[in-house]
N, C-alpha and C. Protein backbone atom coordinates (compact mmCIF):
# COMPACT_ATOMS: atom_id res chain seq x y z
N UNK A 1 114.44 46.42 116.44
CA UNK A 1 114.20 46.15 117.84
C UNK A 1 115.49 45.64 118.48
N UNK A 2 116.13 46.01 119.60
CA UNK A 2 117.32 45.94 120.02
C UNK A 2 116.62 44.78 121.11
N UNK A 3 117.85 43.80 121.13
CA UNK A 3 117.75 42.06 122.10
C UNK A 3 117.77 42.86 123.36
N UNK A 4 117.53 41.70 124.27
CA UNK A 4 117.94 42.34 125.61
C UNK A 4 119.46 41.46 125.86
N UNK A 5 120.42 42.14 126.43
CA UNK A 5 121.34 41.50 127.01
C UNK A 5 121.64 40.94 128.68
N UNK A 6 121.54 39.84 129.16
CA UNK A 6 121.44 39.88 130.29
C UNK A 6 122.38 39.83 131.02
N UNK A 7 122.64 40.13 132.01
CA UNK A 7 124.10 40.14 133.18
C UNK A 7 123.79 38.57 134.07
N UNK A 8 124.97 38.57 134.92
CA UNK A 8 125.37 37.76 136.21
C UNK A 8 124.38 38.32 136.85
N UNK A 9 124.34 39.32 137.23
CA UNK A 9 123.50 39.72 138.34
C UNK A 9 121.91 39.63 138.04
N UNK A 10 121.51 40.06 137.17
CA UNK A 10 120.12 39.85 136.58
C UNK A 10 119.63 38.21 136.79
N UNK A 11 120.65 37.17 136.61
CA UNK A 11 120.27 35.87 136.23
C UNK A 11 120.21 35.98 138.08
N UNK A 12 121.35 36.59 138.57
CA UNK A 12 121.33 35.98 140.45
C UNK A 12 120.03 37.24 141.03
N UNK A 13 119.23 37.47 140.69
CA UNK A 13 118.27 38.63 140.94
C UNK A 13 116.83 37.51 140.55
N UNK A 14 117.30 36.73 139.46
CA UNK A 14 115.93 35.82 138.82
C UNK A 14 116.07 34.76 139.58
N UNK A 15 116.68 34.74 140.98
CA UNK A 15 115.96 33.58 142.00
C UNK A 15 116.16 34.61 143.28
N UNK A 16 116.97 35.23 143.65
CA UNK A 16 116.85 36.25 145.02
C UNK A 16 115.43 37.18 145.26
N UNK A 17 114.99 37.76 144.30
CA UNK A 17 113.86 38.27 144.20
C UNK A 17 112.67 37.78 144.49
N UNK A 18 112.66 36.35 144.19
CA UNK A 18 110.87 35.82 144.31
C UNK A 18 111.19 34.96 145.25
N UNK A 19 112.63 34.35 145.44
CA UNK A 19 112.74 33.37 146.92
C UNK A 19 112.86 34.30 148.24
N UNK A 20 113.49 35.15 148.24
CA UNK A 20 113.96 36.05 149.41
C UNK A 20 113.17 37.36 149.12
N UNK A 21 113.00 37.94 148.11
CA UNK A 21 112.51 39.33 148.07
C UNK A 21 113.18 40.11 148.32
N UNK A 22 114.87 40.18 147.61
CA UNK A 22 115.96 41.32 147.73
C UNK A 22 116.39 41.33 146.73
N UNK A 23 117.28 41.92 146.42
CA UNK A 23 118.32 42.08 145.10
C UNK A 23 119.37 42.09 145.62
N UNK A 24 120.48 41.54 144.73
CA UNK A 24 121.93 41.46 145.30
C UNK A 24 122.34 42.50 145.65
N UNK A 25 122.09 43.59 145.16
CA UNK A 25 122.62 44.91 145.38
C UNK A 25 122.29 45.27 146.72
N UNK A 26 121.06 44.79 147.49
CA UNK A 26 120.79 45.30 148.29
C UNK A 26 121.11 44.85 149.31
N UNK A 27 121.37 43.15 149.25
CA UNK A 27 121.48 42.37 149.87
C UNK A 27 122.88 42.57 150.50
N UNK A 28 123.79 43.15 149.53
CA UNK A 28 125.22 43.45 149.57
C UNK A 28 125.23 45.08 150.55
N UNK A 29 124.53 45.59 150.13
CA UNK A 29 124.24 46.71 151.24
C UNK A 29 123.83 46.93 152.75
N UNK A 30 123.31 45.61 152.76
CA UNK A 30 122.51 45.24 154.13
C UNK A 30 123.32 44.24 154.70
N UNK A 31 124.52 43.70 154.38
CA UNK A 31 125.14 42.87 155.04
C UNK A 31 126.55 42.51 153.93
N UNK A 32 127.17 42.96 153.65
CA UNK A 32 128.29 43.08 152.66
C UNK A 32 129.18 41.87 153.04
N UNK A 33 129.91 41.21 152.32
CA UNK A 33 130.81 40.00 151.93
C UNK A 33 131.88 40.36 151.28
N UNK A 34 133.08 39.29 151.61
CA UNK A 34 134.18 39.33 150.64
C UNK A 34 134.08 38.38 150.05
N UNK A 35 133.27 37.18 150.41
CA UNK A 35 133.45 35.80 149.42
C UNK A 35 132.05 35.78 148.82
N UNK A 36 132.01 35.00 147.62
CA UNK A 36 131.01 35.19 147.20
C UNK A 36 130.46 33.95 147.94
N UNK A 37 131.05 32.90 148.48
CA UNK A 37 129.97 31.51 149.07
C UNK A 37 129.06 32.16 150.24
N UNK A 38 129.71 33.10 151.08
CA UNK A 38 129.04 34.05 151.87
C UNK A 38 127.53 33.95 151.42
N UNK A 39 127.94 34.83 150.19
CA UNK A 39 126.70 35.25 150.07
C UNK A 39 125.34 34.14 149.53
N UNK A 40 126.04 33.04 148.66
CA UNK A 40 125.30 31.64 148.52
C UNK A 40 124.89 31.15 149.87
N UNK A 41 125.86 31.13 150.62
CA UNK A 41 125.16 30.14 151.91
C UNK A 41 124.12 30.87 152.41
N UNK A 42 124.13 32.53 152.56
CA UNK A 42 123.07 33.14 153.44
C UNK A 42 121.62 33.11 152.65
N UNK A 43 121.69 33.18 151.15
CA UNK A 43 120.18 33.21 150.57
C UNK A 43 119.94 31.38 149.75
N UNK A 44 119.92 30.74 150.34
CA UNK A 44 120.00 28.98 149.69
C UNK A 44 118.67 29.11 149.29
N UNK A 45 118.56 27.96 148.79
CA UNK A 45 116.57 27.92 147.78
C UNK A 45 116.72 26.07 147.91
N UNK A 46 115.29 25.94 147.84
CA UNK A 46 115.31 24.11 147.56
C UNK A 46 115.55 23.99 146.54
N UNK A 47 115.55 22.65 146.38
CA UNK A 47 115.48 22.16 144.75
C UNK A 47 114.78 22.61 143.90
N UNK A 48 113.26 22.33 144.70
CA UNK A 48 112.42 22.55 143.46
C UNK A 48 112.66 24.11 143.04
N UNK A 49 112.84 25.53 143.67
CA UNK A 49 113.21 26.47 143.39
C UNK A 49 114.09 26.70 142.09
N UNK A 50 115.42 25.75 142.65
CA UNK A 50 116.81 26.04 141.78
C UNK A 50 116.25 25.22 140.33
N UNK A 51 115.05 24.65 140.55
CA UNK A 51 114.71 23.54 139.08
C UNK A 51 114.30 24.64 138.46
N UNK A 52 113.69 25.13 138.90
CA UNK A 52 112.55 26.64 138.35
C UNK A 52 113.02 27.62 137.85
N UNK A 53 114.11 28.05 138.89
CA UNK A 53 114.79 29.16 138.38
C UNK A 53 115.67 28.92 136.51
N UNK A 54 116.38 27.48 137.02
CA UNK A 54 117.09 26.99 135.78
C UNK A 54 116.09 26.56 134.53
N UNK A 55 115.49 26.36 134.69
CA UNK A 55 114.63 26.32 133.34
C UNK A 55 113.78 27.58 132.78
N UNK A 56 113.83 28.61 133.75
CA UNK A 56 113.62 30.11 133.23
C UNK A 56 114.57 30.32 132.48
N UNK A 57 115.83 30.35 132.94
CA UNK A 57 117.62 30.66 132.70
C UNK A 57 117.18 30.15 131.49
N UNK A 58 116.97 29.07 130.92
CA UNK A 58 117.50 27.64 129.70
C UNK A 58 115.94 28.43 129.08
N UNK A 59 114.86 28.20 129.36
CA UNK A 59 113.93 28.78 128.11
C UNK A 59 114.67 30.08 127.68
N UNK A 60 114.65 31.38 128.56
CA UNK A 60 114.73 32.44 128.07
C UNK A 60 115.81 32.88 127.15
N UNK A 61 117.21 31.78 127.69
CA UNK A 61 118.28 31.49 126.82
C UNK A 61 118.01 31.67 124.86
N UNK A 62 117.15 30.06 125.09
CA UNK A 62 116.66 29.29 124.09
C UNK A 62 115.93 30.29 123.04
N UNK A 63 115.07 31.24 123.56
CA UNK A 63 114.41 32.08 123.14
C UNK A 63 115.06 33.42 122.56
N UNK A 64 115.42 33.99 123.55
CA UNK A 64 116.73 35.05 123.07
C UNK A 64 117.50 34.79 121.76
N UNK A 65 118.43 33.58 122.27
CA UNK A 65 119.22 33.46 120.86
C UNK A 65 118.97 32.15 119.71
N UNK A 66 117.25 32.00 120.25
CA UNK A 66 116.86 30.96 119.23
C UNK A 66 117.74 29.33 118.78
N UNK A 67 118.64 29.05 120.25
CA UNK A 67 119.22 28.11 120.23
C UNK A 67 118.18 26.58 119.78
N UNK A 68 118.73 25.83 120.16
CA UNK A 68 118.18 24.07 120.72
C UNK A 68 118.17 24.35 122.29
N UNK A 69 117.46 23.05 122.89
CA UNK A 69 117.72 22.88 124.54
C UNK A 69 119.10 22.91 124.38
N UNK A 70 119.86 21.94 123.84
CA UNK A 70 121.09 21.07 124.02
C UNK A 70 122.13 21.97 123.69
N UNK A 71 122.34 22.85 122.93
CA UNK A 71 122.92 23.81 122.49
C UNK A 71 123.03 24.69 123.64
N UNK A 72 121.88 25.50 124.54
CA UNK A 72 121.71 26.20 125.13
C UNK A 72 122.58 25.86 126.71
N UNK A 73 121.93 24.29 126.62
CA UNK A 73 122.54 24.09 127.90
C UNK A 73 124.13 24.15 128.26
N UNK A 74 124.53 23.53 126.91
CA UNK A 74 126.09 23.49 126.57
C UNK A 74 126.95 24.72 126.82
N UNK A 75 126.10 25.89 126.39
CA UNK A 75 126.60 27.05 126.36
C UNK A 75 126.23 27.70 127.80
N UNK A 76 125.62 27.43 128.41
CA UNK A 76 125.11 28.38 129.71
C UNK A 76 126.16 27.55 130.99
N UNK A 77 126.80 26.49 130.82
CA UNK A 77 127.74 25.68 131.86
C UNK A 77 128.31 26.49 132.31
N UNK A 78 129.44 27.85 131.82
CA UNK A 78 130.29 28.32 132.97
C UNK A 78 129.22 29.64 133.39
N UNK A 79 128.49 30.10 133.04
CA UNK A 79 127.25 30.97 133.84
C UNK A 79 126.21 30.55 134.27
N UNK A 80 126.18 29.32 134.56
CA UNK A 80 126.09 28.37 135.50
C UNK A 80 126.41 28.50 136.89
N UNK A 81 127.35 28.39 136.61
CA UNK A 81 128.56 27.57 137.73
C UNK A 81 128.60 28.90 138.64
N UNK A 82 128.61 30.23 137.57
CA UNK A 82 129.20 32.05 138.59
C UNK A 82 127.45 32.19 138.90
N UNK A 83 126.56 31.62 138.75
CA UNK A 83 125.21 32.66 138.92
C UNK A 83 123.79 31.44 139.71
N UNK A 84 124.16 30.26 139.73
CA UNK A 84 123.41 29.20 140.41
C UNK A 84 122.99 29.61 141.98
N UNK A 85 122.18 29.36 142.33
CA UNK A 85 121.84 28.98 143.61
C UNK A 85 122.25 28.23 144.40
N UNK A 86 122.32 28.24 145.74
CA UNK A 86 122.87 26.87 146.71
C UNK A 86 121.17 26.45 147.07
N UNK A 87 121.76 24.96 146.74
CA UNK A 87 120.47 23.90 147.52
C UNK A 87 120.54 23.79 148.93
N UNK A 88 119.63 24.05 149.41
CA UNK A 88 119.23 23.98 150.99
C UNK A 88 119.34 22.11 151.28
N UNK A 89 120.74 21.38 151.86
CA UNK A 89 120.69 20.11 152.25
C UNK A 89 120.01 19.69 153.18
């Protein structure tokens, strides 16, 4: 049985999709950017969202490669940082 491998975009699709109801791809089609904050500031999510989304990210992690939490989290910091959501202040 072959793993699944997941992308940047898949992880930024697993909160654009059920908060906004687009995909980046499309989103990028319907209003195109050169920066990527562009595109953070225009689709933002609350907290409780970005809590939700990140603990999908961290189980499915956990699960996939049969990590620990702590392990997982350690390792997911710089795809993190490229694939997070902006909090609505």
């Amino acid at each position: 049985m072959k793993k699944i491998e997941y992308t940047e975009t898949d992880l930024i699709n697993w909160w654009v999709v059920p908060y906004h109801g687009i995909t980046i791809e499309a989103a990028f089609e319907k209003e195109p950017w050169t920066d990527s904050r562009d595109f953070y500031s225009r689709y933002q999510v609350t907290q409780e969202q970005h809590d939700e989304w990140y603990e999908k990210v961290v189980t499915t992690f956990m699960k996939r490669y049969r990590w620990s939490r702590r392990h997982t989290i350690g390792q997911l910091c710089f795809i993190y940082l490229n694939t997070s959501p902006m909090v609505i202040r």
